[in-house]
Protein backbone atom coordinates (compact mmCIF):
# COMPACT_ATOMS: atom_id res chain seq x y z
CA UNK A 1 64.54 47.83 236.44
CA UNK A 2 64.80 50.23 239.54
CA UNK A 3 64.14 46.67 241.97
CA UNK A 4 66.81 45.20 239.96
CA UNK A 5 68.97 47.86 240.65
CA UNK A 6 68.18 48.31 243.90
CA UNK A 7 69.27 44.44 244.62
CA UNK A 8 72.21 44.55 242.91
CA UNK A 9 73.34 48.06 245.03
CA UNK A 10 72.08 46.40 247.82
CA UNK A 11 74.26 43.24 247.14
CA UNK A 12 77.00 45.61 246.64
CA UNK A 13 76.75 46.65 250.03
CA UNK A 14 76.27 43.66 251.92
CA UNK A 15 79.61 42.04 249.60
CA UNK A 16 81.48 45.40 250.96
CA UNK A 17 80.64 45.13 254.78
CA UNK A 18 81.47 41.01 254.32
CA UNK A 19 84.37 42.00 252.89
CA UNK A 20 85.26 44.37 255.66
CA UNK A 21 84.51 41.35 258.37
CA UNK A 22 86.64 39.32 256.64
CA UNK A 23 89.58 41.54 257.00
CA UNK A 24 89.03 42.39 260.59
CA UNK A 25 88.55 38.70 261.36
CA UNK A 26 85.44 38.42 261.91
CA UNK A 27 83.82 34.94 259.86
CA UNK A 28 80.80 34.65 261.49
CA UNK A 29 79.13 37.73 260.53
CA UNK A 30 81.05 37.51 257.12
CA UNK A 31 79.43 34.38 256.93
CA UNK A 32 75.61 35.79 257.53
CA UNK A 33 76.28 38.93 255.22
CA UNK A 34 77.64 36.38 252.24
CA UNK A 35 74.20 34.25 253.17
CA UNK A 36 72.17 38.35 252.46
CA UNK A 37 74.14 38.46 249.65
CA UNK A 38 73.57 35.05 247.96
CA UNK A 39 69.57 35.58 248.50
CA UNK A 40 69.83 38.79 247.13
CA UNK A 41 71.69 37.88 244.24
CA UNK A 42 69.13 34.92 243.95
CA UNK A 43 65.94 37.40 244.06
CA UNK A 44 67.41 38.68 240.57
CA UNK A 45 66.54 35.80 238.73
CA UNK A 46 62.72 36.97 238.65
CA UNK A 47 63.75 40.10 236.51
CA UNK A 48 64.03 40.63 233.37
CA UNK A 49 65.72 43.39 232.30
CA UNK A 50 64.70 45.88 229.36
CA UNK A 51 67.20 46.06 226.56
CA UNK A 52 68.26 50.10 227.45
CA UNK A 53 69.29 49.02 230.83
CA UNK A 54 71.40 45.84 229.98
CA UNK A 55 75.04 48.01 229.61
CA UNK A 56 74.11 49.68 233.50
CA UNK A 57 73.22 46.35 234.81
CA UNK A 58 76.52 44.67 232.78
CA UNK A 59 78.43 47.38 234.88
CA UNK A 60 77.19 46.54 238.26
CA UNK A 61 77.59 43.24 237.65
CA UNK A 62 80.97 43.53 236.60
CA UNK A 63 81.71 45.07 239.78
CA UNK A 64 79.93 42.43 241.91
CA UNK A 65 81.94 39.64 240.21
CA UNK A 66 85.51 41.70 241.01
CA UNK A 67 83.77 42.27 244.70
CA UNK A 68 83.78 38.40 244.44
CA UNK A 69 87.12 37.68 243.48
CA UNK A 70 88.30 39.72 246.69
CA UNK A 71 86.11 38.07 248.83
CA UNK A 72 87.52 35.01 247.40
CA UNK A 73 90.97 36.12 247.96
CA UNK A 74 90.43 37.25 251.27
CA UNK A 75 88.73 33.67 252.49
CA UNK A 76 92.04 31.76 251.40
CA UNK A 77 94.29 34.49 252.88
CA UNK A 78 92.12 33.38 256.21
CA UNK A 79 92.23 29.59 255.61
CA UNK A 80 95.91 29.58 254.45
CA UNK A 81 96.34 31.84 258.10
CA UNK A 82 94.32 29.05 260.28
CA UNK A 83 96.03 26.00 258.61
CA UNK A 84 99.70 27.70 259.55
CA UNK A 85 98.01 28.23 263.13
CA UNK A 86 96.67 24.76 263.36
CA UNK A 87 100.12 23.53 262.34
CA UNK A 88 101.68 25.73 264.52
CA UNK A 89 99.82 24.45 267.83
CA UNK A 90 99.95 20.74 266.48
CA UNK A 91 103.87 21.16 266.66
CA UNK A 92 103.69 23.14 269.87
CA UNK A 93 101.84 20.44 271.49
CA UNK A 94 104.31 17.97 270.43
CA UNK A 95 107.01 19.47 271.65
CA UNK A 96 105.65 20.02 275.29
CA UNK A 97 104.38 16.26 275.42
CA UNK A 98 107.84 15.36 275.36
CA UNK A 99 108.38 16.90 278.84
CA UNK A 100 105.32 14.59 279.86
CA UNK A 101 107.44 12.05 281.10
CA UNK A 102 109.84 13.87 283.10
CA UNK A 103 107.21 15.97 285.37
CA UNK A 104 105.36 12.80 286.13
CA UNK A 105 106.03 11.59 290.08
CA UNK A 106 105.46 7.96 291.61
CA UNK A 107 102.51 6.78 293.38
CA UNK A 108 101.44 9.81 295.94
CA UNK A 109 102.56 7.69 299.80
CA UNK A 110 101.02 9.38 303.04
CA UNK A 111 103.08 10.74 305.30
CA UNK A 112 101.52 8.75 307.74
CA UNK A 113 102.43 5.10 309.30
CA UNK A 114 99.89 3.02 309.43
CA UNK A 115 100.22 -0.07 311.81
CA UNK A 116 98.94 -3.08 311.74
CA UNK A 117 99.34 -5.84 314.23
């Protein structure tokens, strides 16, 4: 029981410090912790739990699945950010190409003469 504890505190962690790089923006070590986290969560499968210490265990899990939930919440917060950025930029870009035409000059002509006989 006391490695199956130890993974899920451990998973508790990791979900906390992902969480914390998700807020501050940063996805690709969010993205590495949530990988810790998933093989942690995975290395629980092996144990089996005694009957005594099913109600602790319940509990900690019940925490890791609300963890979840604001990781979850978090993630779209960031996607629904980037797609109102992307949109954003896609709008700002169409609006300058319209000035394309305007700035654009004839063929460059040296300054030059150049005879020929």
């Amino acid at each position: 029981m006391s490695d199956t504890l130890l993974f899920l505190d451990q998973a508790l962690d990791v979900g906390m410090r992902e969480l914390e790089c998700l807020v501050s923006g940063e996805v690709e070590e969010a993205e590495r912790l949530a990988a810790e986290r998933g093989r942690l969560i995975s290395m629980l499968d092996a144990y089996k739990p005694k009957p005594e210490a099913v109600d602790f265990l319940r509990e900690k899990l019940f925490k890791l699945q609300s963890l979840q939930g604001q990781l979850t919440n978090e993630a779209k917060k960031l996607h629904s950010k980037l797609k109102d950025d992307l949109k954003r930029t896609k709008q700002e870009n169409k609006r300058l190409s319209g000035y394309a035409g305007s700035f654009r000059c004839g063929k460059p002509q040296s300054r030059f003469i150049t005879r020929t006989s």
